[in-house]
PDB file of N, CA and C in Angstrom:
ATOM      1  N   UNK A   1      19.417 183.918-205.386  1.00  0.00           N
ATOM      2  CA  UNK A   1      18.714 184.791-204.492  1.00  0.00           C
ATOM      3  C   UNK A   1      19.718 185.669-203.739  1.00  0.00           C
ATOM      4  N   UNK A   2      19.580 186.545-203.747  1.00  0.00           N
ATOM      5  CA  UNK A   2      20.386 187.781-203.202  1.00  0.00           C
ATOM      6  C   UNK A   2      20.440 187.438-201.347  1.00  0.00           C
ATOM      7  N   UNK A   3      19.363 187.045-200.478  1.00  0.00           N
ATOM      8  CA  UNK A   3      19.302 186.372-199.338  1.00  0.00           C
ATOM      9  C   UNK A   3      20.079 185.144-198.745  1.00  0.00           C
ATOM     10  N   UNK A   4      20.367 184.766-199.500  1.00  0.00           N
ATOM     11  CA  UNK A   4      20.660 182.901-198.844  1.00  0.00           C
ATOM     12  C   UNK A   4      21.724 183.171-199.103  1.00  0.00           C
ATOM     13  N   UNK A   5      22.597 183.200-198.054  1.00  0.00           N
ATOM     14  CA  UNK A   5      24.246 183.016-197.539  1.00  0.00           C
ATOM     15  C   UNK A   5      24.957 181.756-198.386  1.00  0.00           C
ATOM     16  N   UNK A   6      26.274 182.175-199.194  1.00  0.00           N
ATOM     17  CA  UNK A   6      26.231 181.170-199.663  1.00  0.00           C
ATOM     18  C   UNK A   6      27.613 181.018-199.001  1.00  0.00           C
ATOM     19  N   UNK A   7      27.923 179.270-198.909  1.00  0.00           N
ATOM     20  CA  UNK A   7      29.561 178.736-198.207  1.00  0.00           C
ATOM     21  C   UNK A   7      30.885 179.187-199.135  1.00  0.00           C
ATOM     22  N   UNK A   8      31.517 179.486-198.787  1.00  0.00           N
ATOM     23  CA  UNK A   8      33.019 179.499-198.967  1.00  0.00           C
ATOM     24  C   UNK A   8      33.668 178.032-199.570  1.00  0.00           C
ATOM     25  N   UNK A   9      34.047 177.781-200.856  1.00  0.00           N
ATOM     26  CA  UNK A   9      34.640 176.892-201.124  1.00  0.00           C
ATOM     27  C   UNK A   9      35.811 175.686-200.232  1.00  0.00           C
ATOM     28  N   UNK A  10      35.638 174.709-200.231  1.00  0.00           N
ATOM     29  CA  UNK A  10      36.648 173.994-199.042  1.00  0.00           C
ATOM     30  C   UNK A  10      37.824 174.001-199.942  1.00  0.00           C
ATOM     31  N   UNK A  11      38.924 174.160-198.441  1.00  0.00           N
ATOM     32  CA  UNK A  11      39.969 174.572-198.881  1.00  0.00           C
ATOM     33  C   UNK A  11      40.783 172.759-199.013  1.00  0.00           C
ATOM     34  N   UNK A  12      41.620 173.366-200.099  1.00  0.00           N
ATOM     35  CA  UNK A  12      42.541 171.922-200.278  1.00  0.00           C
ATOM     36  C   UNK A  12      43.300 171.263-199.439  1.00  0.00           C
ATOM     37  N   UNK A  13      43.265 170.123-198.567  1.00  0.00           N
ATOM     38  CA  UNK A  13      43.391 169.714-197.622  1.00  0.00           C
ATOM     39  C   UNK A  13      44.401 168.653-198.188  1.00  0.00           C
ATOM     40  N   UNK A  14      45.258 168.135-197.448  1.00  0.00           N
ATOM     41  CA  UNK A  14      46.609 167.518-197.531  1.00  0.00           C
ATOM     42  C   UNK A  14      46.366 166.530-197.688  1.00  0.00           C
ATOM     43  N   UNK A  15      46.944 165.437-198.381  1.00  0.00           N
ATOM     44  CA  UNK A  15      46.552 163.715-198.551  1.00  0.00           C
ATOM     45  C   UNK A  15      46.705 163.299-197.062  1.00  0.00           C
ATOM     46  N   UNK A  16      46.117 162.310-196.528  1.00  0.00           N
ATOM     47  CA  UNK A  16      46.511 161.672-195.862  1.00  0.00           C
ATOM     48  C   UNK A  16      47.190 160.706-195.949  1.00  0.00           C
ATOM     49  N   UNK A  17      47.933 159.987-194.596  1.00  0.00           N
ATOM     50  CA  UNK A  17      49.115 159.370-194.417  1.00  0.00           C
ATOM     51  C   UNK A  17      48.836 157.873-194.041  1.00  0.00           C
ATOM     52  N   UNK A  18      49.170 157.122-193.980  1.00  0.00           N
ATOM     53  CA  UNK A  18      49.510 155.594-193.768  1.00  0.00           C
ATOM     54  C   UNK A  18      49.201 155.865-192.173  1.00  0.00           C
ATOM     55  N   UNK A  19      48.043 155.061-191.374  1.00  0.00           N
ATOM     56  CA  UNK A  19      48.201 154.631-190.024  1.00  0.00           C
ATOM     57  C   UNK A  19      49.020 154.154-189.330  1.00  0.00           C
ATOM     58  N   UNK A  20      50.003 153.066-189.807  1.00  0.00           N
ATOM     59  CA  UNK A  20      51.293 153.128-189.432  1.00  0.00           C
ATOM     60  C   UNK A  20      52.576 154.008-189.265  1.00  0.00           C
ATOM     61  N   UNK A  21      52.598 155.084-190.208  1.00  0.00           N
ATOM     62  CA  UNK A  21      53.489 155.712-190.518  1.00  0.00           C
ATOM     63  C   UNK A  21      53.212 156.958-189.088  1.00  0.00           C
ATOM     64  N   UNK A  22      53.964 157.736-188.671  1.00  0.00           N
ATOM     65  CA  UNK A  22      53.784 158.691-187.993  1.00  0.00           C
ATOM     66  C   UNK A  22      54.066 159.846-188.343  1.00  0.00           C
ATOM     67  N   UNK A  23      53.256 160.722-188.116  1.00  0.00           N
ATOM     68  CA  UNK A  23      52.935 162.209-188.877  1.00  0.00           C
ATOM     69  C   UNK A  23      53.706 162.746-188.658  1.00  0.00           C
ATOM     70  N   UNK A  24      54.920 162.338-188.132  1.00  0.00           N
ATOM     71  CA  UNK A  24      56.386 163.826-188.364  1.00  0.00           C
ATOM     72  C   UNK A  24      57.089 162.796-187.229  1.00  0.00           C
ATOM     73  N   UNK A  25      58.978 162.611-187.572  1.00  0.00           N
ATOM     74  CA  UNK A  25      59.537 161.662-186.977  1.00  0.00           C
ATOM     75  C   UNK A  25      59.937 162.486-185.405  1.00  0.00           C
ATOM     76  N   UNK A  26      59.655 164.106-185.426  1.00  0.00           N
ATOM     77  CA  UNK A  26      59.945 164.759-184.250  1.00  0.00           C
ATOM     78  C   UNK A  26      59.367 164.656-182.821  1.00  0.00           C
ATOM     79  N   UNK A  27      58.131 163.372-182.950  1.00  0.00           N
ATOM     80  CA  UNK A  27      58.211 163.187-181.239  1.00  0.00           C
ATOM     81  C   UNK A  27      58.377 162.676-180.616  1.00  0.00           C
ATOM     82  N   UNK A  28      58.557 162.999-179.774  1.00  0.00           N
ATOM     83  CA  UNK A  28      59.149 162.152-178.146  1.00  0.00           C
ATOM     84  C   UNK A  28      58.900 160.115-178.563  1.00  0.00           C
ATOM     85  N   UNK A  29      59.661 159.245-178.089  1.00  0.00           N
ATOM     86  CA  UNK A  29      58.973 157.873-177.808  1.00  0.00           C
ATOM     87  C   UNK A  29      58.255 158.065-177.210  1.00  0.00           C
ATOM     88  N   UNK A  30      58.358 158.830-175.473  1.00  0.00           N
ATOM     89  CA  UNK A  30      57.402 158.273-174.732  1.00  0.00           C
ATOM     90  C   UNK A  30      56.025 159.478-174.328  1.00  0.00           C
ATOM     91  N   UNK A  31      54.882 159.313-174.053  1.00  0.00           N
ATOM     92  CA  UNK A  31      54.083 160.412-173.978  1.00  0.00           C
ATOM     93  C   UNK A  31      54.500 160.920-172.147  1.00  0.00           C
ATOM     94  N   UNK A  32      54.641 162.598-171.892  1.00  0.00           N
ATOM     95  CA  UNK A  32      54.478 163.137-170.764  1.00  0.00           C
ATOM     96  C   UNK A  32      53.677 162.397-169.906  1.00  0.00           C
ATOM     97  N   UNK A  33      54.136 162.505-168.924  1.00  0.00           N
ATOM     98  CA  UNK A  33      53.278 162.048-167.828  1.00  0.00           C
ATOM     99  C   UNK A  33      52.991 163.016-166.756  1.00  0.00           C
ATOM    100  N   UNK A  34      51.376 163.395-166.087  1.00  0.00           N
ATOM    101  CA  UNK A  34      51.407 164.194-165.670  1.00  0.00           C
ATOM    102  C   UNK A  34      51.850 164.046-164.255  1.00  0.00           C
ATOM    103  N   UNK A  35      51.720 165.544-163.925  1.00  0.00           N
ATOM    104  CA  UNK A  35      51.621 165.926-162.511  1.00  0.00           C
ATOM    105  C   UNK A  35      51.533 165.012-161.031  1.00  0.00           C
ATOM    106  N   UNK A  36      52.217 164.120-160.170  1.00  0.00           N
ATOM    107  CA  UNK A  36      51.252 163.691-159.357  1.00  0.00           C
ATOM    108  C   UNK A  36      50.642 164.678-158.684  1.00  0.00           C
ATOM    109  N   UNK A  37      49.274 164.487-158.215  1.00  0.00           N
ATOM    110  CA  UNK A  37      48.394 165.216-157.339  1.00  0.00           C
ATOM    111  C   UNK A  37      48.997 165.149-155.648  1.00  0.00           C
ATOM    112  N   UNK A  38      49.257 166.524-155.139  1.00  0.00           N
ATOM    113  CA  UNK A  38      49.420 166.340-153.814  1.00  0.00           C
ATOM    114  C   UNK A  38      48.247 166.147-153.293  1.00  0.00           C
ATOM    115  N   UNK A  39      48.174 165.218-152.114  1.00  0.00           N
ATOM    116  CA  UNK A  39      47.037 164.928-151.393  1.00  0.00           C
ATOM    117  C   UNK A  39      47.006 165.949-150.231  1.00  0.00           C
ATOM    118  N   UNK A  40      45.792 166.077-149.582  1.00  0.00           N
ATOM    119  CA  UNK A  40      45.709 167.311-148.541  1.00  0.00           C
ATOM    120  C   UNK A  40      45.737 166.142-147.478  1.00  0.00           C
ATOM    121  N   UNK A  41      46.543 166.862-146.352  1.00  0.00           N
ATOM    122  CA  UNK A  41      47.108 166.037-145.003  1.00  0.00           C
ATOM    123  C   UNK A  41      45.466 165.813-144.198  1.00  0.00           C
ATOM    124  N   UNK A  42      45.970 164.557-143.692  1.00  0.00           N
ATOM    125  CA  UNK A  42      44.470 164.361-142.870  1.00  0.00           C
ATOM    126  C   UNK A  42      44.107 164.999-141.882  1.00  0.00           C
ATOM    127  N   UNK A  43      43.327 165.250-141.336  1.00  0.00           N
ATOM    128  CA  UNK A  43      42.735 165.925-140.375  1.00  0.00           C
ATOM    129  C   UNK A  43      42.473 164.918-138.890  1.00  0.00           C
ATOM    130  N   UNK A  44      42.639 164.555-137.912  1.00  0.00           N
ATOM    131  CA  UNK A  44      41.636 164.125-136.827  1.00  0.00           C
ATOM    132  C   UNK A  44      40.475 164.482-136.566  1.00  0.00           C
ATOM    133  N   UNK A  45      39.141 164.091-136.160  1.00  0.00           N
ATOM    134  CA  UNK A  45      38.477 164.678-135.368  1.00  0.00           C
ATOM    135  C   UNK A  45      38.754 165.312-133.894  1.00  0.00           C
ATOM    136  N   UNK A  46      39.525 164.540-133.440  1.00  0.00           N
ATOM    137  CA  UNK A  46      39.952 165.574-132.618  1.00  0.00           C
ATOM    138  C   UNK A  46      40.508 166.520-132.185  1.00  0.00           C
ATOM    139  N   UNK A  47      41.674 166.650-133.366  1.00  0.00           N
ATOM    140  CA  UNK A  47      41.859 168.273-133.660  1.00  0.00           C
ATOM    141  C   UNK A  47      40.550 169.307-133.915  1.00  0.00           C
ATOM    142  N   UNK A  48      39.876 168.546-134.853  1.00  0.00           N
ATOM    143  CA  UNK A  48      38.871 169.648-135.244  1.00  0.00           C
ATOM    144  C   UNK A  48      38.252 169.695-133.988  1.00  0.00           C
ATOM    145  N   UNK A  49      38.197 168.968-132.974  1.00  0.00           N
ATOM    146  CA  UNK A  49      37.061 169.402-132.007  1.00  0.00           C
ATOM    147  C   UNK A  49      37.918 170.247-131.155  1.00  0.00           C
ATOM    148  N   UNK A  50      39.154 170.251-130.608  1.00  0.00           N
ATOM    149  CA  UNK A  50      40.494 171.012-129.920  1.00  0.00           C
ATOM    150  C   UNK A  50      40.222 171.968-130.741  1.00  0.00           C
ATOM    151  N   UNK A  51      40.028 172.581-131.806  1.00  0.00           N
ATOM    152  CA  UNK A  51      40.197 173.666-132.205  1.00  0.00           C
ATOM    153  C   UNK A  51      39.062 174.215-131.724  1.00  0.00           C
ATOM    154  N   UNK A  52      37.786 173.928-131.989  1.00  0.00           N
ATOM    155  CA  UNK A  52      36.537 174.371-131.651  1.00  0.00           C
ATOM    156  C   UNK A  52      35.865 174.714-130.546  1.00  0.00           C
ATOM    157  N   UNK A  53      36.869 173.795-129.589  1.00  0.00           N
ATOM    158  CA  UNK A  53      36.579 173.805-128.129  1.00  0.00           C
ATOM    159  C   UNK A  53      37.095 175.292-127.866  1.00  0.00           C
ATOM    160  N   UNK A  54      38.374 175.494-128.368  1.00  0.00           N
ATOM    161  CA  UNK A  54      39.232 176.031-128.205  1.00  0.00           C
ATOM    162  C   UNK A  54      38.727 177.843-128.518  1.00  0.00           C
ATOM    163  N   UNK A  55      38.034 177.554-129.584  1.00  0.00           N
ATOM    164  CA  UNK A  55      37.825 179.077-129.799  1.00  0.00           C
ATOM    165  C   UNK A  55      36.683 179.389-129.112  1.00  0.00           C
ATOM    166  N   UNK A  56      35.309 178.271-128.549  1.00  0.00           N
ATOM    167  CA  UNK A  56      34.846 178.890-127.543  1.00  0.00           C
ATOM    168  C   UNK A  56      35.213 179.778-127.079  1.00  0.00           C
ATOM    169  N   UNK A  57      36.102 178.593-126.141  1.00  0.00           N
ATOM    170  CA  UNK A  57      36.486 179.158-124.289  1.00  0.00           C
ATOM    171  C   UNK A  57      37.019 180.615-124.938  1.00  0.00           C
ATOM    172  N   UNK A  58      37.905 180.825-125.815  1.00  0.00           N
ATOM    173  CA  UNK A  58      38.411 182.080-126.141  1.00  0.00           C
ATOM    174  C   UNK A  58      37.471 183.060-126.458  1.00  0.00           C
ATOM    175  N   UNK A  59      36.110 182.694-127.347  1.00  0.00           N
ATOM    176  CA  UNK A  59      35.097 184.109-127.339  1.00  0.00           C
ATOM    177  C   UNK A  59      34.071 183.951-125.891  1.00  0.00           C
ATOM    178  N   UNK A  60      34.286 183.202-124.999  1.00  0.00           N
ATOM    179  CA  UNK A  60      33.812 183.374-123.758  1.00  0.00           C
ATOM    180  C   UNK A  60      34.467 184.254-122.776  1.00  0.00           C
ATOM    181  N   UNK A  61      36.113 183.980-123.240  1.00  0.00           N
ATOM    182  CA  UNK A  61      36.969 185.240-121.965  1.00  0.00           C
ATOM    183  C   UNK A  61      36.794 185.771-123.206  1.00  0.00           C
ATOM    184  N   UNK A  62      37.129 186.207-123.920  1.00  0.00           N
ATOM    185  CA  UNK A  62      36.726 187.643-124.761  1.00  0.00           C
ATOM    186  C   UNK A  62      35.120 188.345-124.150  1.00  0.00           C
ATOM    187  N   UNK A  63      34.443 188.010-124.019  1.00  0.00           N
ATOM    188  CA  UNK A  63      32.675 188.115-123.762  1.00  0.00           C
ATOM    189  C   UNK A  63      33.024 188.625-122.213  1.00  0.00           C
ATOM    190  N   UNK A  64      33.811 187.898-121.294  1.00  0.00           N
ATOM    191  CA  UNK A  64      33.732 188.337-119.821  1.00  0.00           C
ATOM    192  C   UNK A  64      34.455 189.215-119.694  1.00  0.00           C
ATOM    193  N   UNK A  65      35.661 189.597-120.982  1.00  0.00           N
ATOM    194  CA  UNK A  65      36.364 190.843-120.426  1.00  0.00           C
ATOM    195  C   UNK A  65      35.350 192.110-120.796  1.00  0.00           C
ATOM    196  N   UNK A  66      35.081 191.995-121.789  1.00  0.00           N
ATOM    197  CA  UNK A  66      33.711 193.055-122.358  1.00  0.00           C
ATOM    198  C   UNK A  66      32.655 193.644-121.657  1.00  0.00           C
ATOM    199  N   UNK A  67      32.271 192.688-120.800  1.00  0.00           N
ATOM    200  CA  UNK A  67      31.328 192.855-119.920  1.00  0.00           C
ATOM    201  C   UNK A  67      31.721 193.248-118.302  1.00  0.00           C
ATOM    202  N   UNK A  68      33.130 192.882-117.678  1.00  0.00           N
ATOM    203  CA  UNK A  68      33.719 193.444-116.866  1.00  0.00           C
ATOM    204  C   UNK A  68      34.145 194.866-117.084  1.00  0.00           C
ATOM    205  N   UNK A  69      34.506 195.085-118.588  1.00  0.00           N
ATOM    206  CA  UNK A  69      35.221 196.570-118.848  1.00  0.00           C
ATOM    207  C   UNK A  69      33.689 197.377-118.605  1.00  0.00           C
ATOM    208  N   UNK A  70      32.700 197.053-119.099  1.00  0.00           N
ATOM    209  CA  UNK A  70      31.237 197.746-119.051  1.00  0.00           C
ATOM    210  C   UNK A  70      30.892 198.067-117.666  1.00  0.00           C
ATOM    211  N   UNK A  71      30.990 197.043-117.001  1.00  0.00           N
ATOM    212  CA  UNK A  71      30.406 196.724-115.538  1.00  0.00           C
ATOM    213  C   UNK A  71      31.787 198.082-114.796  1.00  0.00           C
ATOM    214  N   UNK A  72      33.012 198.450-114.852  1.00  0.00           N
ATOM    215  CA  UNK A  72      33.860 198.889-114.140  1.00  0.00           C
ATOM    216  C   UNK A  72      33.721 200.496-114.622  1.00  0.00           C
ATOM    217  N   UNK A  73      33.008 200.469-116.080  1.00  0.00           N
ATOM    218  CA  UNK A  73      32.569 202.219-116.517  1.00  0.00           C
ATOM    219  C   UNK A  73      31.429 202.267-116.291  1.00  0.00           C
ATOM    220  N   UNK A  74      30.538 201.604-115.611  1.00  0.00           N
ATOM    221  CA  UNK A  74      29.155 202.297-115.233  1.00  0.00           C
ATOM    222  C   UNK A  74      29.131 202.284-114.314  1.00  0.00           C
ATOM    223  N   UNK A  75      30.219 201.610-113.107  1.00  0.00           N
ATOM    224  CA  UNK A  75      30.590 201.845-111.889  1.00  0.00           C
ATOM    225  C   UNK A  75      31.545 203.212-111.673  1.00  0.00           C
ATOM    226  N   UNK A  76      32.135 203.645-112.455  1.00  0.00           N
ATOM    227  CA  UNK A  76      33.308 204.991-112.783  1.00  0.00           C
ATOM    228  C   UNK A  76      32.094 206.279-112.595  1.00  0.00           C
ATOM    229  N   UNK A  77      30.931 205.977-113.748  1.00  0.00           N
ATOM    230  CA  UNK A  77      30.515 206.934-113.709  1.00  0.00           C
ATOM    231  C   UNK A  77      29.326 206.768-112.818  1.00  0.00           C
ATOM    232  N   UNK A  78      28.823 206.166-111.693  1.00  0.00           N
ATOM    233  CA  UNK A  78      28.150 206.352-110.984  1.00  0.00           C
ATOM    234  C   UNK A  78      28.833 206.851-109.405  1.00  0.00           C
ATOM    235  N   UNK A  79      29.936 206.443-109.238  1.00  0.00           N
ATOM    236  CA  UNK A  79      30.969 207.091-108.482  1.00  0.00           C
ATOM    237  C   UNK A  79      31.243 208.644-108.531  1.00  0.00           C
ATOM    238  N   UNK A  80      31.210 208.447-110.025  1.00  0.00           N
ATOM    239  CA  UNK A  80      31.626 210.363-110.469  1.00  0.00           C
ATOM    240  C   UNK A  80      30.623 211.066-109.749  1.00  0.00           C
ATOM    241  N   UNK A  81      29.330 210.671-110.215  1.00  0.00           N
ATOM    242  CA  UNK A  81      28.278 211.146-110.068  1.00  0.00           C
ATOM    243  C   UNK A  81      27.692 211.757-108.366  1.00  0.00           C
ATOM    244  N   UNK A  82      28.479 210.511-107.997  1.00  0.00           N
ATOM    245  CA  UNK A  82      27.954 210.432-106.306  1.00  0.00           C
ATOM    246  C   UNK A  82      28.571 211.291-105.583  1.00  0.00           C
ATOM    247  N   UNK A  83      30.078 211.612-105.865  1.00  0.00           N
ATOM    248  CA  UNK A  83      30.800 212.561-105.628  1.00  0.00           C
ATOM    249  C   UNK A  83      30.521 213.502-105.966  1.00  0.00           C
ATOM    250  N   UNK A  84      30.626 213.886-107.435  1.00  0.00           N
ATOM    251  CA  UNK A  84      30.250 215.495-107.690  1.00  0.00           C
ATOM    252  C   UNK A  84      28.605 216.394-107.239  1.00  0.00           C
ATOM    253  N   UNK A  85      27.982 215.247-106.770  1.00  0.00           N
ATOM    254  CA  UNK A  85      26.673 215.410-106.037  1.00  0.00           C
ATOM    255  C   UNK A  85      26.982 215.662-104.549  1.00  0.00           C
ATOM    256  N   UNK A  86      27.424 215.146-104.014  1.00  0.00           N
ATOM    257  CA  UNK A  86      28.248 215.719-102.638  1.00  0.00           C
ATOM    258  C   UNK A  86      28.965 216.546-102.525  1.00  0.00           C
ATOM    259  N   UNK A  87      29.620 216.770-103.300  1.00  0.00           N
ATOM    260  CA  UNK A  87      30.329 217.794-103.111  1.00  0.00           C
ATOM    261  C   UNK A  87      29.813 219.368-103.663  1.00  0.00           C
ATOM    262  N   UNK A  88      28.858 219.280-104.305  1.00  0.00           N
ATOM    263  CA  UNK A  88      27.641 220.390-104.802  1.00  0.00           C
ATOM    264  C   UNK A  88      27.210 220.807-103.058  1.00  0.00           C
ATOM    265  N   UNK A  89      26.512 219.653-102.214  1.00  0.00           N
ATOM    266  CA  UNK A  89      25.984 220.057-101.466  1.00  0.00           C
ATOM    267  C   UNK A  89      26.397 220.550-100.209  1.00  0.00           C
ATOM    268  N   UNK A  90      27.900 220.834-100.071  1.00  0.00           N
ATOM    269  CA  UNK A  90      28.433 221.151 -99.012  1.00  0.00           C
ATOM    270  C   UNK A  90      28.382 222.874 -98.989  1.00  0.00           C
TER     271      UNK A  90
END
């Protein structure tokens, strides 16, 4: 049938060898040994909580300087204001 794929002949494959014998006298006696794994350093909980505490308090004075810088320019420009209004009316 002109359709049906036909296989590729198997190719001639090498005798095999004696289980005892070893397939080429070139390796090592002993097998590699791997890598040891570095372990990751422990942590405390109470570092982790020192840290956490920690960045609070820091986006809290971050938050009060923000809100002082706001509070000292809407005081700037209500000052401006009060002045250049007085001084219109003289």
């Amino acid at each position: 049938m002109l359709l049906r794929p036909q296989l590729p002949p198997a190719p001639n494959l090498p005798a095999t060898t004696d289980a005892n014998e070893p397939a080429c006298s070139c390796q090592p006696s002993h097998a590699p040994t791997a890598p040891a794994r570095r372990s990751l350093p422990s942590v405390s909980t109470g570092a982790v909580g020192l840290v956490l505490v920690g960045g609070v308090v820091l986006t809290a004075l971050l938050t009060a300087v923000a809100v002082s810088a706001v509070s000292v320019a809407v005081a700037a420009v209500v000052l401006r204001w009060l002045l250049s209004s007085q001084h219109h009316n003289r």
